[in-house]
Protein backbone atom coordinates (compact mmCIF):
# COMPACT_ATOMS: atom_id res chain seq x y z
CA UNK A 1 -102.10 140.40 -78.36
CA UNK A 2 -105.52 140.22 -79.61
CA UNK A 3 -108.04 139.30 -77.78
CA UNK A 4 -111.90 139.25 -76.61
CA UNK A 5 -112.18 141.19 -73.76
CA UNK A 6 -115.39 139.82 -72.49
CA UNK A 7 -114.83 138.52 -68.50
CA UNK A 8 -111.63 140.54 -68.13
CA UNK A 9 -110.17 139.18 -71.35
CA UNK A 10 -109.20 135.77 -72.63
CA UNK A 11 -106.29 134.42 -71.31
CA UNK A 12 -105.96 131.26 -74.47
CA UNK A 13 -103.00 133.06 -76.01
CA UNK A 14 -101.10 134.22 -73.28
CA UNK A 15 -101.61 130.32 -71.42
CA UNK A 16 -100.43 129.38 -75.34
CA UNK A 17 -97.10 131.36 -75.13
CA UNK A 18 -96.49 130.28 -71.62
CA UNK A 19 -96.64 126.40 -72.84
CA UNK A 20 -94.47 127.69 -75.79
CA UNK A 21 -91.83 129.09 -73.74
CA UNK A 22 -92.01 126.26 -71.70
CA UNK A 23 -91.48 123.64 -74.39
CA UNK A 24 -88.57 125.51 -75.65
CA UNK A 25 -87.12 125.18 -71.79
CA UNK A 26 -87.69 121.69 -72.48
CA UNK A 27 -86.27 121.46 -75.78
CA UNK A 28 -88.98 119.73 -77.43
CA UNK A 29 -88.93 122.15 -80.30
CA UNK A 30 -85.90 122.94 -82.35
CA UNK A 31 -86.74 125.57 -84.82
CA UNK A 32 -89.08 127.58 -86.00
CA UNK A 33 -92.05 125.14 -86.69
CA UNK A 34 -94.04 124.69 -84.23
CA UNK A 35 -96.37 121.15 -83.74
CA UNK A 36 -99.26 120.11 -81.69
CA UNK A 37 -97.46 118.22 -79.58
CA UNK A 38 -99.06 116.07 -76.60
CA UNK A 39 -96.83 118.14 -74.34
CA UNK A 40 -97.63 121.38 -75.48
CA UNK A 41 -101.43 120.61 -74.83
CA UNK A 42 -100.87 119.08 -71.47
CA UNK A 43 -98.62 122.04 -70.61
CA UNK A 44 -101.41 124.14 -72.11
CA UNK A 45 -103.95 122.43 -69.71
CA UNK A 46 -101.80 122.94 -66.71
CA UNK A 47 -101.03 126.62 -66.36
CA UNK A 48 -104.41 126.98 -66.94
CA UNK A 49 -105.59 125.52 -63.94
CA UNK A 50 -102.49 126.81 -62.64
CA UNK A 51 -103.75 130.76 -63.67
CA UNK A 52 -106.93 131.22 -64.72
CA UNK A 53 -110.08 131.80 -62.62
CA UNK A 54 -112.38 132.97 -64.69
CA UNK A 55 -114.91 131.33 -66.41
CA UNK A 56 -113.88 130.61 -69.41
CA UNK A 57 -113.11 127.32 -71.39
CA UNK A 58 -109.68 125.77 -71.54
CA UNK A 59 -109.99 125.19 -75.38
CA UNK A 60 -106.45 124.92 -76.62
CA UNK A 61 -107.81 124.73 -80.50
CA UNK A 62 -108.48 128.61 -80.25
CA UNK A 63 -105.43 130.14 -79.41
CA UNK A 64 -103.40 128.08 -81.67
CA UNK A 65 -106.00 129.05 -84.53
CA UNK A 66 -106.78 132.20 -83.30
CA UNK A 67 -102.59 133.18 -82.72
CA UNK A 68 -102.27 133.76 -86.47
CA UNK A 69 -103.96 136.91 -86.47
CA UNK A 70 -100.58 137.98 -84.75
CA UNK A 71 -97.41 138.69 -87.05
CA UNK A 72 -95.48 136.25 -85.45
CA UNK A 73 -97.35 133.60 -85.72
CA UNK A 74 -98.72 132.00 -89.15
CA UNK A 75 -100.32 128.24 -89.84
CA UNK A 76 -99.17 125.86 -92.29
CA UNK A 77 -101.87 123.79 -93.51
CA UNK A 78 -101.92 120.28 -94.17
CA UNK A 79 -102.24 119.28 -98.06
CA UNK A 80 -105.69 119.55 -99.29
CA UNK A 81 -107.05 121.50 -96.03
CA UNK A 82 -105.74 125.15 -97.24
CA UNK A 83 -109.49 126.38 -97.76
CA UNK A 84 -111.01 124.69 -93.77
CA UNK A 85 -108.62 126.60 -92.28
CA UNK A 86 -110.88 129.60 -93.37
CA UNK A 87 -113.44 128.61 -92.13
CA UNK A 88 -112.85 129.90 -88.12
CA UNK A 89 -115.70 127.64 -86.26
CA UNK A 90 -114.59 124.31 -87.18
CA UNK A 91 -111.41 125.09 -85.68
CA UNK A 92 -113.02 125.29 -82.38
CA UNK A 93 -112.45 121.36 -82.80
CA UNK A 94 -109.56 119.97 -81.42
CA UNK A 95 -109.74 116.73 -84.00
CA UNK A 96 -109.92 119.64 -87.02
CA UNK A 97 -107.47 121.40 -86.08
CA UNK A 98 -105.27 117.92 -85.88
CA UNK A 99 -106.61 117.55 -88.99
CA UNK A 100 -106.18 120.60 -91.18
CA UNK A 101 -102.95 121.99 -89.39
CA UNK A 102 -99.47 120.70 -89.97
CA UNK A 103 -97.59 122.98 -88.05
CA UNK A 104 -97.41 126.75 -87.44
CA UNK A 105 -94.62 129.14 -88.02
CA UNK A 106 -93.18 131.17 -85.66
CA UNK A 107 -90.77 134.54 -86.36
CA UNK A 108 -87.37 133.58 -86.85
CA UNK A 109 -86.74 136.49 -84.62
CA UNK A 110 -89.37 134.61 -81.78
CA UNK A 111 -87.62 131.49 -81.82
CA UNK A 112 -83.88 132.77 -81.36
CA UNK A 113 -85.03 134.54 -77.97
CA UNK A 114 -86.37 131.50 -77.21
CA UNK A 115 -83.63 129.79 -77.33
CA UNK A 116 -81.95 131.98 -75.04
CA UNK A 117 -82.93 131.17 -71.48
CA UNK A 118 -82.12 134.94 -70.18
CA UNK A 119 -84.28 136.51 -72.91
CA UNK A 120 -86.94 133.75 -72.55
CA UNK A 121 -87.51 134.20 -68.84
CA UNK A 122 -87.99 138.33 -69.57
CA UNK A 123 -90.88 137.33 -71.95
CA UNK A 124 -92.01 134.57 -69.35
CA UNK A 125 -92.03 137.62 -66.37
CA UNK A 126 -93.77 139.89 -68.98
CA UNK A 127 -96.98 138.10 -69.97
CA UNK A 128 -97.51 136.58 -65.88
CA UNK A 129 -97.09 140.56 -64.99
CA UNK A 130 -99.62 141.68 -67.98
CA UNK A 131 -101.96 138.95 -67.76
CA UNK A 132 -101.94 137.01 -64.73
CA UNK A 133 -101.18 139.79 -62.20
CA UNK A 134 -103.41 138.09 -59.25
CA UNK A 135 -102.14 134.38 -59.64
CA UNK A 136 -98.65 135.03 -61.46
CA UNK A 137 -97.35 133.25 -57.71
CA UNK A 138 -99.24 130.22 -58.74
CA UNK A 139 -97.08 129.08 -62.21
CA UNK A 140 -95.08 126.48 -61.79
CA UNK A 141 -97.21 125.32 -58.69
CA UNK A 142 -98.72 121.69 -60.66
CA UNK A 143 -97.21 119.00 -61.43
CA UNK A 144 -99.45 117.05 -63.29
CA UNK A 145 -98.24 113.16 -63.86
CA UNK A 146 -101.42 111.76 -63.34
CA UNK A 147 -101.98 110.76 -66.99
CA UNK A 148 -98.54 109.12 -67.53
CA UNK A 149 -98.83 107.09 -63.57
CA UNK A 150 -102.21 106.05 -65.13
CA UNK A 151 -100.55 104.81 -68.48
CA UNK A 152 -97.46 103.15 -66.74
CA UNK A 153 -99.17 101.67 -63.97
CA UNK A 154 -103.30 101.92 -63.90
CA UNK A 155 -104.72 98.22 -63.88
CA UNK A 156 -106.22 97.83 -67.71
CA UNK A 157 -110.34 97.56 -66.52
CA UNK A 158 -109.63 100.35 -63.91
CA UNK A 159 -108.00 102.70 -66.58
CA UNK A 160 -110.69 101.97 -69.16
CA UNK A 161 -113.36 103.13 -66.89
CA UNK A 162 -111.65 106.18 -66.14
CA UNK A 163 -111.59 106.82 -69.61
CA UNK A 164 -115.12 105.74 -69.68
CA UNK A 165 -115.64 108.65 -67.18
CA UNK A 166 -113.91 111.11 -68.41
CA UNK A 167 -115.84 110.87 -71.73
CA UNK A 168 -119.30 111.26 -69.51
CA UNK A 169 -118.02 114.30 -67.84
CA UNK A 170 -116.57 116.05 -70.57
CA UNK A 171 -117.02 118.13 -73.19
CA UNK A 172 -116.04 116.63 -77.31
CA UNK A 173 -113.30 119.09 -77.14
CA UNK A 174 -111.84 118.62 -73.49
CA UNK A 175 -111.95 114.85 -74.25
CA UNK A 176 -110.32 114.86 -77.41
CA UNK A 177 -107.25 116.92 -76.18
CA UNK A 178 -107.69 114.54 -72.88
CA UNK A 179 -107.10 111.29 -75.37
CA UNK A 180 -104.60 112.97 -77.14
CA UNK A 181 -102.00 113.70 -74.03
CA UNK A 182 -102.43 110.12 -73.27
CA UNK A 183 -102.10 108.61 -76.73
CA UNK A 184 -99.11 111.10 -76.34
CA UNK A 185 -97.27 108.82 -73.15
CA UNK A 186 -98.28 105.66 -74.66
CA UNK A 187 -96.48 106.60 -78.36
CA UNK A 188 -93.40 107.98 -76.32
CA UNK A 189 -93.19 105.16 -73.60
CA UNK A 190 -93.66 101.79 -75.64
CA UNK A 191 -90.66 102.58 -77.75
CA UNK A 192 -88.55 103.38 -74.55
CA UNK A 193 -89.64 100.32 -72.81
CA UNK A 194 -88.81 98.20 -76.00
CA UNK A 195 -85.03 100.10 -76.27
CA UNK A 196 -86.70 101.82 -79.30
CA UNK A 197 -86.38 97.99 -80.84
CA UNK A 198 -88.88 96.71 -83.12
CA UNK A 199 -89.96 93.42 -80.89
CA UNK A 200 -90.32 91.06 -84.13
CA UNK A 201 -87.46 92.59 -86.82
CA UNK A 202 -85.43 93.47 -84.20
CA UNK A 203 -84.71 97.22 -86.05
CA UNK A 204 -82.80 99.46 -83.97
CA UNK A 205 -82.06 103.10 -85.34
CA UNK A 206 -80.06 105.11 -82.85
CA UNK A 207 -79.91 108.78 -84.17
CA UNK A 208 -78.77 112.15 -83.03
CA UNK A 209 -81.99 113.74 -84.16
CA UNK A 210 -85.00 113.10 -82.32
CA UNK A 211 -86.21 110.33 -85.22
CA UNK A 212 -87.19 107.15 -84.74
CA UNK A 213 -88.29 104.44 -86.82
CA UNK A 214 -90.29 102.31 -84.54
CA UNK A 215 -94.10 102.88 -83.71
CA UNK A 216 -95.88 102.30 -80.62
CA UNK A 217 -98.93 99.87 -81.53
CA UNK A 218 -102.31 98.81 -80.11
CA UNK A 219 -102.95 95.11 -79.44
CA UNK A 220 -106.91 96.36 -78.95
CA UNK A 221 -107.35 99.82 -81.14
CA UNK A 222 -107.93 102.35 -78.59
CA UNK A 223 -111.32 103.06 -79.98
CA UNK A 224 -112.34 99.60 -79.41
CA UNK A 225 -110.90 99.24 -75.82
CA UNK A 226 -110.32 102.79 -74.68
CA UNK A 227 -106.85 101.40 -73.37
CA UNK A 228 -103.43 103.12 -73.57
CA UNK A 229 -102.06 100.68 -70.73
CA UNK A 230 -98.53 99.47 -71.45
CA UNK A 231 -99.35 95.59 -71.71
CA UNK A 232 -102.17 97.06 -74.45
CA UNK A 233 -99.20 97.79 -76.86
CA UNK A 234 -96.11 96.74 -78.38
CA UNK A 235 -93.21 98.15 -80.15
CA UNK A 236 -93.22 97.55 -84.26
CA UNK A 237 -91.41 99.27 -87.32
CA UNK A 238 -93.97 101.20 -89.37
CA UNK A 239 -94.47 98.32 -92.04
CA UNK A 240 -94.76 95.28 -89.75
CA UNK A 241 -97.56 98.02 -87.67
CA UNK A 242 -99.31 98.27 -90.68
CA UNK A 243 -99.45 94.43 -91.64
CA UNK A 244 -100.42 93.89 -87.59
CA UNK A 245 -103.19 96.31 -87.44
CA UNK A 246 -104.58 94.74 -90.99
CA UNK A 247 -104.60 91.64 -89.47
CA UNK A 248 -102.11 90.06 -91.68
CA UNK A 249 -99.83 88.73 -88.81
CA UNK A 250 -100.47 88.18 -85.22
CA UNK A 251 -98.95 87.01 -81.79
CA UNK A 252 -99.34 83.30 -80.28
CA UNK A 253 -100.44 83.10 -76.96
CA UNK A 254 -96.56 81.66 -76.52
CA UNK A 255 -95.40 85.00 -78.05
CA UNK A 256 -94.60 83.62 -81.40
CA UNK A 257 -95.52 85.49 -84.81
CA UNK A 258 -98.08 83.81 -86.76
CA UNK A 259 -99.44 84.21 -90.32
CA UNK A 260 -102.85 85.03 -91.52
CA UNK A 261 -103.56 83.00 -94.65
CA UNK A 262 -105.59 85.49 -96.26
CA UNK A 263 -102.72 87.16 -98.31
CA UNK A 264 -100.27 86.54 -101.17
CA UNK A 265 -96.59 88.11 -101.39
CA UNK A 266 -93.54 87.78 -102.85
CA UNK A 267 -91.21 85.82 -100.53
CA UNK A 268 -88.42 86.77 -102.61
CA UNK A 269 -88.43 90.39 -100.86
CA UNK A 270 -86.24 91.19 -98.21
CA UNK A 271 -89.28 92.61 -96.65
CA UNK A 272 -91.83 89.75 -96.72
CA UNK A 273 -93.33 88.59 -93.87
CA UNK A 274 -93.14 84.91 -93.96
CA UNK A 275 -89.41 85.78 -92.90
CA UNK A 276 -91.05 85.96 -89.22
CA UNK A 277 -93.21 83.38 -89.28
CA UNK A 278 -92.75 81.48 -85.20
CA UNK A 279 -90.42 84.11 -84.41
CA UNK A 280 -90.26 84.78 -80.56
CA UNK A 281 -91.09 88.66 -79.73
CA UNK A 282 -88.03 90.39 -77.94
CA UNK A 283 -90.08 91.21 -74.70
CA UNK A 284 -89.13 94.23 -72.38
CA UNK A 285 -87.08 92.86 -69.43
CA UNK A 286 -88.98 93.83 -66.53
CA UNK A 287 -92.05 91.33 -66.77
CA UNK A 288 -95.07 93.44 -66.16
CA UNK A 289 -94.51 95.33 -69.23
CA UNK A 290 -95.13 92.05 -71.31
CA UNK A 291 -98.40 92.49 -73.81
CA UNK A 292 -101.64 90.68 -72.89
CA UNK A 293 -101.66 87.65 -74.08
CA UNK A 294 -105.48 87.95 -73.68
CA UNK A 295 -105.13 91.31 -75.51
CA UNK A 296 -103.56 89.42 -78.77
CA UNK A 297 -106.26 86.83 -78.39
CA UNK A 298 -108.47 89.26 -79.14
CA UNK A 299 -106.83 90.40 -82.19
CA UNK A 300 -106.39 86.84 -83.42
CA UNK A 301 -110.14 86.34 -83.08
CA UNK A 302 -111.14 89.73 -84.65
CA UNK A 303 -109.43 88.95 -87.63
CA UNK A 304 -109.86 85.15 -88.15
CA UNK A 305 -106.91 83.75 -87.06
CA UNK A 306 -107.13 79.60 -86.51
C-alpha cells in the first residue's frame, strides 16, 4: 500500500484493514459497501494502541480517504458532496468525512476472501508480519468496553464531565470520532433495551436483515447535555422522533404523552398524533433503565409545554 514513509511509515491503512478484517469476523458488514460504522472506528482506535508506537496521530479520517488511491478501494460520495471529496485537507475531518462520504467500495474479489475465515486470517498474518513486525504479539491484547460500561452504567453528572474532559484533552478530530463510538452504543442499546419497540406506538418490526425501524432518541440533545446515558434516551419510530425532538409532543412526569398546542393536523390520518395523547410509555422492565423524568422536564420547559 501507499504510504508516507516519514517515522518508519504510516501505519493508518494497514490499522484500517486490520479493523476491516475484523468487522467482517464480526459480521457487521455483508457485502461489498463498506460504512463508517461506530465499530469500525473503535476497532480502528484499538489496534492502534494495541500496535503502533510511533508518533504519529490515530486519525481514522485519513486512511479511509486516503485508501482510495488503492485499486481496491473506491469512495462513494454522498449526493451533492462529489466535488469536497477532491479537495484532500478537509478530509482530515472526521465530521467531513461523515459528511461527504456515504460508503466506500471494496473489490468484489476483497470481500469474498473476507468472507472466508481461512483466507481472511492469511491476509490478517500478512499485514501484522509486514507492518507490525515488533508488536504483531500485542493484537488482540485490548479489550476496550470502557465506552459502552460508561453508557450502560456511568451516573448521568459523572459521565457528562467525562465528556467534558475528554473534549479539554483532545484534539477536534480525536473527539469527534470519541462522540461518535459512543453515540454508536447509545443508537444500538436503547432499541435493545426497549425490545426494538417503539415505547409510545408500540411498532415492532422483527426482520431477518439487520433493519430496524425504531430510533434511539435524546430526552436532552447530546449537544445540549453531552449525555448518551441510558435514562437520557428513549426508544421512538422515526416519525414520532421527529415530532418529539420538534417539540410537538412530550412525556408527563407520570410517563404519559402529552400534546403541544402549537400545531394543526389532520386527525383523520392514521398517523396523527392526537391518537397518543395520555398514552402510558411501554417502559423497559428492569427499572433503572426508565428515562429521567427530570430529563423530560427539561424538554417540556424548552419547548413551552404548560
Amino acid at each position: 500500500m501507499k504510504r508516507d514513509m516519514k517515522n518508519g511509515g504510516a501505519p493508518h491503512k494497514p490499522i484500517l484493514i486490520l479493523s476491516l478484517i475484523e468487522m467482517f469476523e464480526k459480521q457487521m458488514f455483508f457485502n461489498n459497501q463498506i460504512y463508517i460504522l461506530p465499530e469500525l472506528v473503535s476497532s480502528f482506535k484499538t489496534h492502534w494502541n494495541e500496535l503502533v508506537k510511533t508518533n504519529h496521530h490515530p486519525i481514522f479520517a485519513l486512511p479511509f480517504y486516503h485508501l482510495n488511491s488503492e485499486p481496491f478501494w473506491k469512495l462513494i460520495p454522498n449526493l451533492g458532496c462529489e466535488k469536497w471529496i477532491e479537495s484532500k485537507s478537509s478530509m482530515r475531518s472526521f465530521n467531513n468525512l461523515t459528511t461527504a462520504i456515504n460508503f466506500t467500495l471494496i473489490d468484489i474479489e476483497l470481500k469474498e476472501l473476507l468472507e472466508i475465515k481461512e483466507n481472511s486470517d492469511v491476509l490478517k498474518y500478512a499485514v501484522l508480519d509486514k507492518y507490525f513486525p515488533e508488536t504483531k504479539i500485542l493484537f488482540g491484547s485490548i479489550i476496550d468496553n470502557s465506552q459502552k460500561i460508561d453508557v450502560l452504567n456511568e451516573p448521568t453528572e459523572i459521565y457528562k464531565q467525562k465528556i467534558i474532559e475528554l473534549k479539554n484533552k483532545l484534539d477536534e478530530n480525536a473527539f469527534q470520532e470519541e462522540v461518535f463510538v459512543r453515540s454508536g452504543i447509545f443508537k444500538r442499546e436503547i432499541p435493545k433495551i426497549y425490545n426494538n419497540t417503539c415505547a409510545i406506538s408500540g411498532l415492532r418490526v422483527d426482520a431477518i436483515l439487520n433493519v430496524s425501524m425504531i430510533d434511539a432518541c435524546h430526552i436532552v440533545p447530546f449537544s445540549e447535555g453531552y449525555n448518551d446515558t441510558l435514562i437520557n434516551g428513549f426508544a421512538l419510530c422515526p416519525n414520532l422522533h421527529r415530532a418529539f425532538d420538534r417539540g410537538l409532543i412530550s412525556i408527563s412526569n407520570d410517563y404519559k404523552v402529552i400534546l403541544n398546542n402549537n400545531f394543526v393536523e389532520n386527525k383523520n390520518s392514521t398517523l396523527n398524533l392526537n391518537q397518543f395523547k395520555g398514552e402510558l410509555l411501554i417502559l423497559p422492565k428492569n427499572n433503572e433503565f426508565h428515562p429521567s423524568l427530570d430529563n423530560f422536564k427539561h424538554h417540556r420547559k424548552r419547548f413551552g409545554f404548560i
